[in-house]
C-alpha atoms as a PDB file:
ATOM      1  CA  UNK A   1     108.749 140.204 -60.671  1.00  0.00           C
ATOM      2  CA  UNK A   2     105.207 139.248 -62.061  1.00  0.00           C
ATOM      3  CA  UNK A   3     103.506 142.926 -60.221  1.00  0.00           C
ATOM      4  CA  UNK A   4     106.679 144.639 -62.470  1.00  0.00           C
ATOM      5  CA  UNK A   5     105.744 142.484 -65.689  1.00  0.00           C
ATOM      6  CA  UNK A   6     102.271 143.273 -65.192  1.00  0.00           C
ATOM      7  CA  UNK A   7     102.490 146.961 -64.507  1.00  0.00           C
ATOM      8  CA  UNK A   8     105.192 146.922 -67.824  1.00  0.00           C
ATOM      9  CA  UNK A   9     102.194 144.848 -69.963  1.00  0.00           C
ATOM     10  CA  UNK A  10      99.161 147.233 -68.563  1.00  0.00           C
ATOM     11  CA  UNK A  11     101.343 150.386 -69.462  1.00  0.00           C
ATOM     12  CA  UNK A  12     101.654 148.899 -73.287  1.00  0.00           C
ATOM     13  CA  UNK A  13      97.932 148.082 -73.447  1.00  0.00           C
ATOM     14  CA  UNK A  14      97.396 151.568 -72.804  1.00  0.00           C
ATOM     15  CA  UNK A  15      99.375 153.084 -75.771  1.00  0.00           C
ATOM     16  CA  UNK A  16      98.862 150.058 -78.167  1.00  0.00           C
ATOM     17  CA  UNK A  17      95.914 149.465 -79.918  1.00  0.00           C
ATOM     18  CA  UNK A  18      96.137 145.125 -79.537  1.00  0.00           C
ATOM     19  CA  UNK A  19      93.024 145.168 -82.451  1.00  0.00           C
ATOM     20  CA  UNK A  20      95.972 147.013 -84.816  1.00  0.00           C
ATOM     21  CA  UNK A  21      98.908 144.995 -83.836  1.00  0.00           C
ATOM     22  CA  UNK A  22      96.656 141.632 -84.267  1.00  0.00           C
ATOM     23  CA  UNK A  23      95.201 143.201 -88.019  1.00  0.00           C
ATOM     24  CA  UNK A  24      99.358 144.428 -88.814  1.00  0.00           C
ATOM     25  CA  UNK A  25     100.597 140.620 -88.032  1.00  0.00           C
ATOM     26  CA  UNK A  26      98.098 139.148 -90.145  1.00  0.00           C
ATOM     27  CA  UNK A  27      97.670 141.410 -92.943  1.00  0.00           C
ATOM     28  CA  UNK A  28     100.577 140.113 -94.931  1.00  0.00           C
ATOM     29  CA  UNK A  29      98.762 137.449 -96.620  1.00  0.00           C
ATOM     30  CA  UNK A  30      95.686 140.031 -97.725  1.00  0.00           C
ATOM     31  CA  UNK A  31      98.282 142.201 -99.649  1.00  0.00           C
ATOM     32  CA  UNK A  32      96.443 141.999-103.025  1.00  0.00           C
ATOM     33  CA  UNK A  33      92.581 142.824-101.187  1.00  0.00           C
ATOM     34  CA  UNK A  34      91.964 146.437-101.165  1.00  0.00           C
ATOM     35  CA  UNK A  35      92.365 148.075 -97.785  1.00  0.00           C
ATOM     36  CA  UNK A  36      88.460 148.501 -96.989  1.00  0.00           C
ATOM     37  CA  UNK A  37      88.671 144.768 -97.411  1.00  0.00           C
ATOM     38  CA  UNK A  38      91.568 144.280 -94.693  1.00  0.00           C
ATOM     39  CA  UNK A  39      89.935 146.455 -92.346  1.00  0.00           C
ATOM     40  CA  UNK A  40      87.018 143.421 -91.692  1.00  0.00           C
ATOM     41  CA  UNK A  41      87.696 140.200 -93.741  1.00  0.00           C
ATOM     42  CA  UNK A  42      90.992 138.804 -92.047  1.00  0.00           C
ATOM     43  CA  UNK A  43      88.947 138.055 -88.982  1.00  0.00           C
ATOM     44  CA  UNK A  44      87.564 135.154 -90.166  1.00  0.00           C
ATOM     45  CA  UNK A  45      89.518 134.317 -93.736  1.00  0.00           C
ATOM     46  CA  UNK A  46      88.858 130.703 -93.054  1.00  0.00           C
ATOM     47  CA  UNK A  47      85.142 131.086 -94.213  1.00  0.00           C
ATOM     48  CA  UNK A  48      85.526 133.315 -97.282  1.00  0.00           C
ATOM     49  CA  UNK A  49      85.372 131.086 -99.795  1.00  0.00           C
ATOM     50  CA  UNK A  50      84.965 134.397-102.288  1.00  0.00           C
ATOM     51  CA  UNK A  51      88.580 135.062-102.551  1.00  0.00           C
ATOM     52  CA  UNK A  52      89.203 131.742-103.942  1.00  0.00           C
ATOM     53  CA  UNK A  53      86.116 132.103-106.255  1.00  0.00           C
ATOM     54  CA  UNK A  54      86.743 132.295-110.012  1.00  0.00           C
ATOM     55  CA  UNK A  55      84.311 134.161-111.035  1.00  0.00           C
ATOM     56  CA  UNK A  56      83.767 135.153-114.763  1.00  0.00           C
ATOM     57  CA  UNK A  57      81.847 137.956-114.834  1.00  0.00           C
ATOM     58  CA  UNK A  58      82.453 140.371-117.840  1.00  0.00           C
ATOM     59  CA  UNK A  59      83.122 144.681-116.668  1.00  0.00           C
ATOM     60  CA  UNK A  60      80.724 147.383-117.751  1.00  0.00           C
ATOM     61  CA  UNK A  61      81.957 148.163-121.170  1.00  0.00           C
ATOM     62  CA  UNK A  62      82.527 144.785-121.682  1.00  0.00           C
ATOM     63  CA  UNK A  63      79.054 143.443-120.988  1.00  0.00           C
ATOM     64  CA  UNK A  64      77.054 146.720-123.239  1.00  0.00           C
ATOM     65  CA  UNK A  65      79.255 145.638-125.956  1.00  0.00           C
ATOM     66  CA  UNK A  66      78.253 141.871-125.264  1.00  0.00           C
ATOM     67  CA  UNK A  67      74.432 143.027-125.831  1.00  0.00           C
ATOM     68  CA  UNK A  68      75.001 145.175-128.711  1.00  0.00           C
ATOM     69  CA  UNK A  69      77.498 142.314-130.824  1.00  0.00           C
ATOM     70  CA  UNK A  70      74.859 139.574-130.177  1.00  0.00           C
ATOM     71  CA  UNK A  71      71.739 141.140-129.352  1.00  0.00           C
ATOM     72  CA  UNK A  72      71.263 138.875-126.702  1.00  0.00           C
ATOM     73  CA  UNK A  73      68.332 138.703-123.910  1.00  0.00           C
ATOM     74  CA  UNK A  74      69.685 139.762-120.381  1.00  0.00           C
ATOM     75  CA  UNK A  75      68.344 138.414-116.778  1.00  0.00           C
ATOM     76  CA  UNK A  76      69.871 140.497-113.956  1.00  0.00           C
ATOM     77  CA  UNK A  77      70.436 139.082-110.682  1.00  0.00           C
ATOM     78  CA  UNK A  78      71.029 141.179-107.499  1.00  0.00           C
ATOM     79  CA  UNK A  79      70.965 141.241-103.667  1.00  0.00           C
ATOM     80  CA  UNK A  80      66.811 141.559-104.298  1.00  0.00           C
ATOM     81  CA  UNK A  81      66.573 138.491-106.252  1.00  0.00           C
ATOM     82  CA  UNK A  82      68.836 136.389-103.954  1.00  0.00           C
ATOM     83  CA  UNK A  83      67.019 137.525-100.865  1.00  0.00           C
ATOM     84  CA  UNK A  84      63.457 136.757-102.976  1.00  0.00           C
ATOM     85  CA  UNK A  85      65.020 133.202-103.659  1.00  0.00           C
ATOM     86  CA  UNK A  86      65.765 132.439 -99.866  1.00  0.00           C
ATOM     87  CA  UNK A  87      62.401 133.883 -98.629  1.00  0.00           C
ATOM     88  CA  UNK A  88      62.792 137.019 -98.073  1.00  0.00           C
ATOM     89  CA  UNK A  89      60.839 140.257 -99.584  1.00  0.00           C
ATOM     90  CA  UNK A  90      61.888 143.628-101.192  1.00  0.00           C
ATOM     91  CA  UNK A  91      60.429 146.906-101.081  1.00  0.00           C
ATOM     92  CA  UNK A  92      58.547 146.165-104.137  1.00  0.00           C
ATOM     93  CA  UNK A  93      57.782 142.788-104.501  1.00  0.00           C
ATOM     94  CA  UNK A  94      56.840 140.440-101.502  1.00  0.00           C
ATOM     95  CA  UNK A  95      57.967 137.024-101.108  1.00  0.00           C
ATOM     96  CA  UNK A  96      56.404 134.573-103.155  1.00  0.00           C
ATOM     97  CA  UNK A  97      57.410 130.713-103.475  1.00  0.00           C
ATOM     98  CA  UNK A  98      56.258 130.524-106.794  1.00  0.00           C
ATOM     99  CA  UNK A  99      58.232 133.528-107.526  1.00  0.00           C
ATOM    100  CA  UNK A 100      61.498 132.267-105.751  1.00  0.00           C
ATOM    101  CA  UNK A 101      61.125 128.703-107.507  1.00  0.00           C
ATOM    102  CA  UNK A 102      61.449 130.226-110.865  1.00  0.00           C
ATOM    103  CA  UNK A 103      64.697 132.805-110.243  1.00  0.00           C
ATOM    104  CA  UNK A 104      66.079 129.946-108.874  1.00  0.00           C
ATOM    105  CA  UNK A 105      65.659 127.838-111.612  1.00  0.00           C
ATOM    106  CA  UNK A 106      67.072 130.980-114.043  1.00  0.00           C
ATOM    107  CA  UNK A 107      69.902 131.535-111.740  1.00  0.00           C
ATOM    108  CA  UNK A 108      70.823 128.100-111.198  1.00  0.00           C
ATOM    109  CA  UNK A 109      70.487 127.249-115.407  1.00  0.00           C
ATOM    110  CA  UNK A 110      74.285 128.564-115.680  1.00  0.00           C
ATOM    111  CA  UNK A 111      75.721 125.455-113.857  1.00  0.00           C
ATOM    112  CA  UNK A 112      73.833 123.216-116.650  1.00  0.00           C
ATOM    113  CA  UNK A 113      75.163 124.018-120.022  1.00  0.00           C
ATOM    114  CA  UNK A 114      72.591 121.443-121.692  1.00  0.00           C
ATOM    115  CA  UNK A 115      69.299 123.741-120.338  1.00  0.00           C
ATOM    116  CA  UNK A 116      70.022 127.381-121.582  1.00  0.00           C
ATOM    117  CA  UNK A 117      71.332 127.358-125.767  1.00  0.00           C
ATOM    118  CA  UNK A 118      69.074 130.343-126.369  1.00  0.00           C
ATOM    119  CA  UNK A 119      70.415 133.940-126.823  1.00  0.00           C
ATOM    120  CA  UNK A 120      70.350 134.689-123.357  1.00  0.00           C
ATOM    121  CA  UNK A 121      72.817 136.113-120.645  1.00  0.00           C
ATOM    122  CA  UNK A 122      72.357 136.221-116.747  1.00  0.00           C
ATOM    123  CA  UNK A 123      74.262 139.151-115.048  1.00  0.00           C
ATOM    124  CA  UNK A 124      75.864 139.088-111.308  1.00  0.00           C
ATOM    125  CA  UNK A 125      76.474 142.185-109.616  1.00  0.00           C
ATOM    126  CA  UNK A 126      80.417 142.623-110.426  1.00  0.00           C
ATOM    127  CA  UNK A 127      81.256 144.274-106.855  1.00  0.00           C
ATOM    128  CA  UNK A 128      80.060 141.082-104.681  1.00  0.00           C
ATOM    129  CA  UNK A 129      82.225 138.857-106.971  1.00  0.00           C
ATOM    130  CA  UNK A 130      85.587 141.547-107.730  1.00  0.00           C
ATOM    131  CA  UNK A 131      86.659 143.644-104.480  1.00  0.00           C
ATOM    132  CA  UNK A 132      89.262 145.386-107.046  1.00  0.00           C
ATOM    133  CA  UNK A 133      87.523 148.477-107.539  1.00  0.00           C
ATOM    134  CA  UNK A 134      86.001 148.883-103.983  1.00  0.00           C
ATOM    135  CA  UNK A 135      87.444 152.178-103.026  1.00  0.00           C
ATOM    136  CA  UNK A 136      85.349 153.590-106.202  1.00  0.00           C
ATOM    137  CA  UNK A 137      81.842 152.242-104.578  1.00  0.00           C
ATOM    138  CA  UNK A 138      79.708 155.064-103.185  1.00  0.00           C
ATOM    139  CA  UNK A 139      78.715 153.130-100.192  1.00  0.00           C
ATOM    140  CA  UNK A 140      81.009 150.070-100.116  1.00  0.00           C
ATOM    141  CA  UNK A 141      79.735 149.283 -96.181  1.00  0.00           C
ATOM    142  CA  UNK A 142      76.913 148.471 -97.762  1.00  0.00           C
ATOM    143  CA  UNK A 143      79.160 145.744 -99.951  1.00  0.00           C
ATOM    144  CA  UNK A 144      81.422 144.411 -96.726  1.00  0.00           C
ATOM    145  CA  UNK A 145      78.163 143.864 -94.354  1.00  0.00           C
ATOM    146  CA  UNK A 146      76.281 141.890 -97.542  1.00  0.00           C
ATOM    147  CA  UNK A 147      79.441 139.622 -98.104  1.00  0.00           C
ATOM    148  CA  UNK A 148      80.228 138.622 -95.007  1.00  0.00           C
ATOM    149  CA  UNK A 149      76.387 138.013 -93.953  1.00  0.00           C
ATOM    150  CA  UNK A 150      75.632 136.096 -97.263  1.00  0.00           C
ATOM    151  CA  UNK A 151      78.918 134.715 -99.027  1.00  0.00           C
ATOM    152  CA  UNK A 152      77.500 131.332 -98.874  1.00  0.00           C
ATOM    153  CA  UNK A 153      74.786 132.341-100.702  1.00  0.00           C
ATOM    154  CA  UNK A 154      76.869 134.448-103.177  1.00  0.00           C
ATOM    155  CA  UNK A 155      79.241 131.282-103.745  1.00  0.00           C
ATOM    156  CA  UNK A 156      76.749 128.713-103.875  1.00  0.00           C
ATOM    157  CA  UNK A 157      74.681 131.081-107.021  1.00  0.00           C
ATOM    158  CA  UNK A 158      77.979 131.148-108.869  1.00  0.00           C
ATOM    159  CA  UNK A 159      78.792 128.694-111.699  1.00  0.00           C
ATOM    160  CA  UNK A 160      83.174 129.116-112.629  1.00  0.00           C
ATOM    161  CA  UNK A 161      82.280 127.807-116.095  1.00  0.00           C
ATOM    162  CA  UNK A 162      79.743 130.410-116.801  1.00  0.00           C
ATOM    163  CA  UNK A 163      80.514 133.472-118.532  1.00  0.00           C
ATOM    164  CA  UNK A 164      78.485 136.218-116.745  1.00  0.00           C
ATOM    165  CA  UNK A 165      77.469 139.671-117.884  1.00  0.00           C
ATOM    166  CA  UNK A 166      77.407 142.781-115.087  1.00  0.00           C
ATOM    167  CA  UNK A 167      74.045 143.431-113.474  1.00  0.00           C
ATOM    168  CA  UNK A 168      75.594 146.932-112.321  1.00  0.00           C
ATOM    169  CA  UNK A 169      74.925 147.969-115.986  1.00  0.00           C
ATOM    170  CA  UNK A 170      71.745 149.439-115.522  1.00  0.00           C
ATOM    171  CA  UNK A 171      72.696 151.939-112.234  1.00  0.00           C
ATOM    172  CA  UNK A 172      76.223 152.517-112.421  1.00  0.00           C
ATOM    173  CA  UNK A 173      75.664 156.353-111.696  1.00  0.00           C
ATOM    174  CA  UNK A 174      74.096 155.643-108.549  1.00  0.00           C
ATOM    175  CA  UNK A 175      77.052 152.698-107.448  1.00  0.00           C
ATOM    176  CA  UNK A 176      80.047 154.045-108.031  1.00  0.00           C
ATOM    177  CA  UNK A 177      82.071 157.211-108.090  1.00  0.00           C
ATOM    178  CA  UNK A 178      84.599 158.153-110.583  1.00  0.00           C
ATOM    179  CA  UNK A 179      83.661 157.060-114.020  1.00  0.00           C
ATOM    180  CA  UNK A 180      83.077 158.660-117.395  1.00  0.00           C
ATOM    181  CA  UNK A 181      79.471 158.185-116.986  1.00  0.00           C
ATOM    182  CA  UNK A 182      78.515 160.485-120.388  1.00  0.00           C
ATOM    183  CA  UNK A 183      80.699 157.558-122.321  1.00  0.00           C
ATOM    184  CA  UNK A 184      79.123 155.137-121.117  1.00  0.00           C
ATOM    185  CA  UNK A 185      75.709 156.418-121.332  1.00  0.00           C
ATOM    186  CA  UNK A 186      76.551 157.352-124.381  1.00  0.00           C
ATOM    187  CA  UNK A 187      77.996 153.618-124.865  1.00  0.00           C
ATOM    188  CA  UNK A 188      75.021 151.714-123.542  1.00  0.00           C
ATOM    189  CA  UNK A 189      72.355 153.733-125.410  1.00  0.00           C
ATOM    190  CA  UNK A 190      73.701 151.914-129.087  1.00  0.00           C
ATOM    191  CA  UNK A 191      71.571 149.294-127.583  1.00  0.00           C
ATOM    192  CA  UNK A 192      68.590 150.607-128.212  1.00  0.00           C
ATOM    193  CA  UNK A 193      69.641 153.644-130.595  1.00  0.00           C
ATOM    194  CA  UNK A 194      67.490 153.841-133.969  1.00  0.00           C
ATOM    195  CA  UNK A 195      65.650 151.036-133.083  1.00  0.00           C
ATOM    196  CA  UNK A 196      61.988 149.843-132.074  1.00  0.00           C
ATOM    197  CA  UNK A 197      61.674 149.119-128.851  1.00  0.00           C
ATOM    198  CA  UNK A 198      58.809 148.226-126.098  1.00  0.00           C
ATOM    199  CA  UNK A 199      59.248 149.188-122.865  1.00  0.00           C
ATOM    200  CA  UNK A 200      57.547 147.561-119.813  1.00  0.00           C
ATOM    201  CA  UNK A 201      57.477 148.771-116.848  1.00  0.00           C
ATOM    202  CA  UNK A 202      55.438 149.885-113.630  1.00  0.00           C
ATOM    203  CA  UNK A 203      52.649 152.830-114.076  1.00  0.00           C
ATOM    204  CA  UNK A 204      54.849 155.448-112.236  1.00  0.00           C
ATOM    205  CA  UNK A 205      58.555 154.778-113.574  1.00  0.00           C
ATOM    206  CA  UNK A 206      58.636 157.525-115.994  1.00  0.00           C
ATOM    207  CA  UNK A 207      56.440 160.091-113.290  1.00  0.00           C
ATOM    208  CA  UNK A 208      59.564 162.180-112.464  1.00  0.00           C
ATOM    209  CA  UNK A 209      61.730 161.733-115.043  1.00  0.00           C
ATOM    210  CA  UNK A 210      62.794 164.566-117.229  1.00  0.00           C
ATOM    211  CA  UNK A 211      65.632 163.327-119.526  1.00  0.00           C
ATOM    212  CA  UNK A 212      64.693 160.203-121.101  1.00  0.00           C
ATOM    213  CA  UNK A 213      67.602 157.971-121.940  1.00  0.00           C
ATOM    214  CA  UNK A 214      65.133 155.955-124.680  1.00  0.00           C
ATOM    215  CA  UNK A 215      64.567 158.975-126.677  1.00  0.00           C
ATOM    216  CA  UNK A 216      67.433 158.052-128.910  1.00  0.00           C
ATOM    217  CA  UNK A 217      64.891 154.959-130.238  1.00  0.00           C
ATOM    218  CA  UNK A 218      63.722 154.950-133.731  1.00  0.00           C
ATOM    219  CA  UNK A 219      60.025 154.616-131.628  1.00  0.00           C
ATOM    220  CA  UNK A 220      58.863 153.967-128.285  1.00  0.00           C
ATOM    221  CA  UNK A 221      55.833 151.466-127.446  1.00  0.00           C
ATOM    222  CA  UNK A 222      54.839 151.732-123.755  1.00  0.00           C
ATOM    223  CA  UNK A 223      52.983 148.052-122.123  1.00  0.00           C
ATOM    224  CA  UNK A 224      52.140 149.484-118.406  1.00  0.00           C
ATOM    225  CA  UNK A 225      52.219 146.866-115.217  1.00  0.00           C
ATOM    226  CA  UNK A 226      51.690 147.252-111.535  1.00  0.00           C
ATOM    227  CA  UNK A 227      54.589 149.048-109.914  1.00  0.00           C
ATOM    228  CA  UNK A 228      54.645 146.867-106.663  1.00  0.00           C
ATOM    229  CA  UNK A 229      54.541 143.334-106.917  1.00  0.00           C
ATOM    230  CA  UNK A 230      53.949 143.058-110.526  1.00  0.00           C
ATOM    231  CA  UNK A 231      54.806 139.199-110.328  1.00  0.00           C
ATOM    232  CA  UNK A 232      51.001 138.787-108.763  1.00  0.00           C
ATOM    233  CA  UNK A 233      49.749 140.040-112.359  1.00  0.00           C
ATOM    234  CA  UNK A 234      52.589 138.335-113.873  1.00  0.00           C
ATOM    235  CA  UNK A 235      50.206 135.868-116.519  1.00  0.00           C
ATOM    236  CA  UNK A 236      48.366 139.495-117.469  1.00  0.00           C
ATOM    237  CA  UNK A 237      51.983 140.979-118.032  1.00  0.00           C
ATOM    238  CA  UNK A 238      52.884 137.845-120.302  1.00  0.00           C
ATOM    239  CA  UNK A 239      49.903 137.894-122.193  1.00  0.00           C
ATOM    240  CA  UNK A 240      50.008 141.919-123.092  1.00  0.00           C
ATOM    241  CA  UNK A 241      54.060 141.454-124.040  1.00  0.00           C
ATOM    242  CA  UNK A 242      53.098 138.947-126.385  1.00  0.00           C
ATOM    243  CA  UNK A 243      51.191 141.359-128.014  1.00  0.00           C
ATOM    244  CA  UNK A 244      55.071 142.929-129.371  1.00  0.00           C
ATOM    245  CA  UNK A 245      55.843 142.653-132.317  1.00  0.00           C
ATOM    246  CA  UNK A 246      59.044 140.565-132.532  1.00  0.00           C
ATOM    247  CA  UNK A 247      60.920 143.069-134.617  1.00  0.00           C
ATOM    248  CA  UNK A 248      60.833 145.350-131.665  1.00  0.00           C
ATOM    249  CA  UNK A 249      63.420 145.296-128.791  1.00  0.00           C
ATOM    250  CA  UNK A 250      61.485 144.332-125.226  1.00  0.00           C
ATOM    251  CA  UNK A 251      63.006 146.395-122.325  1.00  0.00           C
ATOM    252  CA  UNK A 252      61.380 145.153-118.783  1.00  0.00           C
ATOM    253  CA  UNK A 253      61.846 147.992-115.972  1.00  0.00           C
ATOM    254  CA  UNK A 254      60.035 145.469-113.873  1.00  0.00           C
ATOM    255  CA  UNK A 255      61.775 144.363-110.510  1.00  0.00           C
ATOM    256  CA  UNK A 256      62.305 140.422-110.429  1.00  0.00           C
ATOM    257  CA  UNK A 257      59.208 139.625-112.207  1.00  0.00           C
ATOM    258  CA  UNK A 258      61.556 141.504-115.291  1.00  0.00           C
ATOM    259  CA  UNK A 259      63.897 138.387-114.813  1.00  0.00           C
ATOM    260  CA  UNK A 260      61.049 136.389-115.761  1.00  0.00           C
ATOM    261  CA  UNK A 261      59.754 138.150-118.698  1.00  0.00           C
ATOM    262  CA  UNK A 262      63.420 138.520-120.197  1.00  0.00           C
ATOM    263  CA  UNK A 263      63.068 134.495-119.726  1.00  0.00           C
ATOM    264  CA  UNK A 264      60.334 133.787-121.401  1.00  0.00           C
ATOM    265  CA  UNK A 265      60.607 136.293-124.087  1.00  0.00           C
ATOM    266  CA  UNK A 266      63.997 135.144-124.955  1.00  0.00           C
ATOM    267  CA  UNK A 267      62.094 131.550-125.634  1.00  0.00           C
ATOM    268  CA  UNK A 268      59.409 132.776-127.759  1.00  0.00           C
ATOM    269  CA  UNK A 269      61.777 134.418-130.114  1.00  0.00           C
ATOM    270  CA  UNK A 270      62.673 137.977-128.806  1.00  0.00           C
ATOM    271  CA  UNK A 271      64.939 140.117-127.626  1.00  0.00           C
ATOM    272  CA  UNK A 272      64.133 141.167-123.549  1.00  0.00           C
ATOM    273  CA  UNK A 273      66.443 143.016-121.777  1.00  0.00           C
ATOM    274  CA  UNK A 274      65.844 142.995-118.094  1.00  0.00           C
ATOM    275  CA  UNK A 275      67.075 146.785-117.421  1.00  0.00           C
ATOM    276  CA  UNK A 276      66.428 147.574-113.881  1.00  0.00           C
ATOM    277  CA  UNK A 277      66.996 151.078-112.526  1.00  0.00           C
ATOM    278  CA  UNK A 278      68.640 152.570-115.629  1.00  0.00           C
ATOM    279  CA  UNK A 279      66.122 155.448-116.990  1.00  0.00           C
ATOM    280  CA  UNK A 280      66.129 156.598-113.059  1.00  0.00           C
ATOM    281  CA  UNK A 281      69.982 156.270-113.173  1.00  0.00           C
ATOM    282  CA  UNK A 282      70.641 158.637-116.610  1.00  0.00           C
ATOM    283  CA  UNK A 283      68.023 160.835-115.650  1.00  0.00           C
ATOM    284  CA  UNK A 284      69.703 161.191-112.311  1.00  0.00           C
ATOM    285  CA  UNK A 285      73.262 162.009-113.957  1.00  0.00           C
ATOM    286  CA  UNK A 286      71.782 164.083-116.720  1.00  0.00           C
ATOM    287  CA  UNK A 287      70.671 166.567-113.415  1.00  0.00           C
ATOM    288  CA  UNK A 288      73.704 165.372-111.440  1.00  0.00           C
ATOM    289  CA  UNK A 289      72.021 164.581-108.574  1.00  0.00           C
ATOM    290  CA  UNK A 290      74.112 163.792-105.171  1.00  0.00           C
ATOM    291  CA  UNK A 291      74.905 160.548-104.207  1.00  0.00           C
ATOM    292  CA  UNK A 292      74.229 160.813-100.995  1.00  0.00           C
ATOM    293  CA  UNK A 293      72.801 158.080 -97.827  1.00  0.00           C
ATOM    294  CA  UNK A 294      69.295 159.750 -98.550  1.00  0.00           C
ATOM    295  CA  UNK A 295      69.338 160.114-101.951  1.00  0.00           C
ATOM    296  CA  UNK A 296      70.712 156.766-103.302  1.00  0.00           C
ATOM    297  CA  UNK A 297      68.606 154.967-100.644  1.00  0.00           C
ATOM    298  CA  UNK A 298      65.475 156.781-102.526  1.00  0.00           C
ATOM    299  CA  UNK A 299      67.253 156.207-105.700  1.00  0.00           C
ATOM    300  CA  UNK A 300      67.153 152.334-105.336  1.00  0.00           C
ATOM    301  CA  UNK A 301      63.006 152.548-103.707  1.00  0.00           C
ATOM    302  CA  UNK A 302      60.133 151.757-104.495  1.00  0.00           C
ATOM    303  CA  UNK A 303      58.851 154.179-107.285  1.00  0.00           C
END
């Protein structure tokens, strides 16, 4: 009897798939997670705390037409920053405590209502906080193997009560991909349209590119800073913004140390918009690059 059982159980092994029958049994409480999400996250649901998360975190559209209403200062946090913050480096700005102490301190402002009443917004990355739209990410691998490594982390830097704008803003073309991406260019550019603006950024950011997504500005003052860890120069980089006339519109294209500036800026009186990757990312649909492993990994380099 138990040589016939077993001989009956080693036949079904071979034509079953136990990995699929377990995820089939246990899927029925994951209905409203996106499939890519089944696929990895009911193996340990116990720990992800993210899927009870209320996070407030306005969309795309939403947050441009959050900057352009209020004019507001913007601090965007990402993977970099968070990995900065627990002692880690990125490709263009190494590890510095000094560094980490103060994008803590920004990030961590939002659970405090009484510290922040300026005209400033900090930004989470909307696809580690809402898996709705995760079949639309380019790479969303890249998305599962960050949350379930660091959803601790991601919980732990997220206040409920805070109303957060999307750092994705400034690189959509390069994240995800169906969107009407000459809308919202066309969208996000009323931030700076007819306007006088200052842009800081590293010596090499505009090198390569060949459609210029500030050219739309009533004029254009360039402040130059080191391309690589421009957080080492960062009293020099204060110093020369404050230099800006306050009637003009600061954009930082700065890596973390733009988190900073946006910061302090904001608290002298001006508006600083922390704007990441988002001349590469225009330029990049404007000559419809691929979005490819290799290219989007160069895309999101050091310049």
């Amino acid at each position: 009897m138990f040589l016939k059982t077993l001989c009956k159980n080693i036949k079904f092994l071979c034509k079953n798939d136990l990995w699929n029958l377990k995820r089939t049994s246990e899927w029925a409480s994951l209905d409203k997670i996106p499939e890519i999400r089944k696929m990895r996250l009911f193996k340990e649901m116990q720990h992800h705390k993210l899927l009870n998360l209320k996070a407030n975190i306005l969309g795309y559209e939403e947050s441009v037409d959050f900057i352009i209403k209020n004019k507001c200062s913007l601090c965007r946090f990402g993977d970099g920053e968070f990995n900065l913050i627990s002692g880690g480096d990125v490709s263009f700005q190494k590890y510095n405590p000094l560094l980490a102490q103060r994008l803590k301190e920004i990030l961590m402002s939002c659970f405090d209502s009484t510290v922040n009443n300026r005209n400033i917004k900090i930004a989470l990355g909307l696809c580690y906080y809402d898996f709705s739209d995760w079949d639309n990410l380019i790479f969303p691998k890249f998305f599962e193997d960050y949350v379930m490594l660091n959803e601790e982390k991601l919980v732990s830097f997220c206040s409920e009560s805070y109303e957060y704008l999307a750092t994705d803003i400034s690189q959509l073309y390069n994240l995800i991909k169906d969107y009407d991406f000459a809308s919202y260019f066309e969208h996000i550019k009323e931030i700076w349209k007819d306007r006088d603006i200052a842009i800081i950024c590293g010596e090499r950011i505009f090198n390569n590119i060949s459609f210029n997504i500030f050219d739309c500005a009533k004029s254009v003052e360039y402040l130059y800073a080191p391309t690589e860890n421009a957080f080492d120069q960062y009293d020099e980089v204060l110093d020369k913004a404050k230099t800006v006339s306050k009637d003009k519109l600061i954009i930082a294209i700065l890596g973390p140390a733009a988190k900073l500036l946006a910061w302090d800026m904001s608290a002298l009186g001006y508006q600083a918009i922390d704007f990441g990757h988002i001349a590469k990312d225009y330029d990049s649909f404007m000559k419809k690059e691929p979005r490819n492993i290799e290219s989007v990994t160069k895309f999101f380099d050091k310049d």
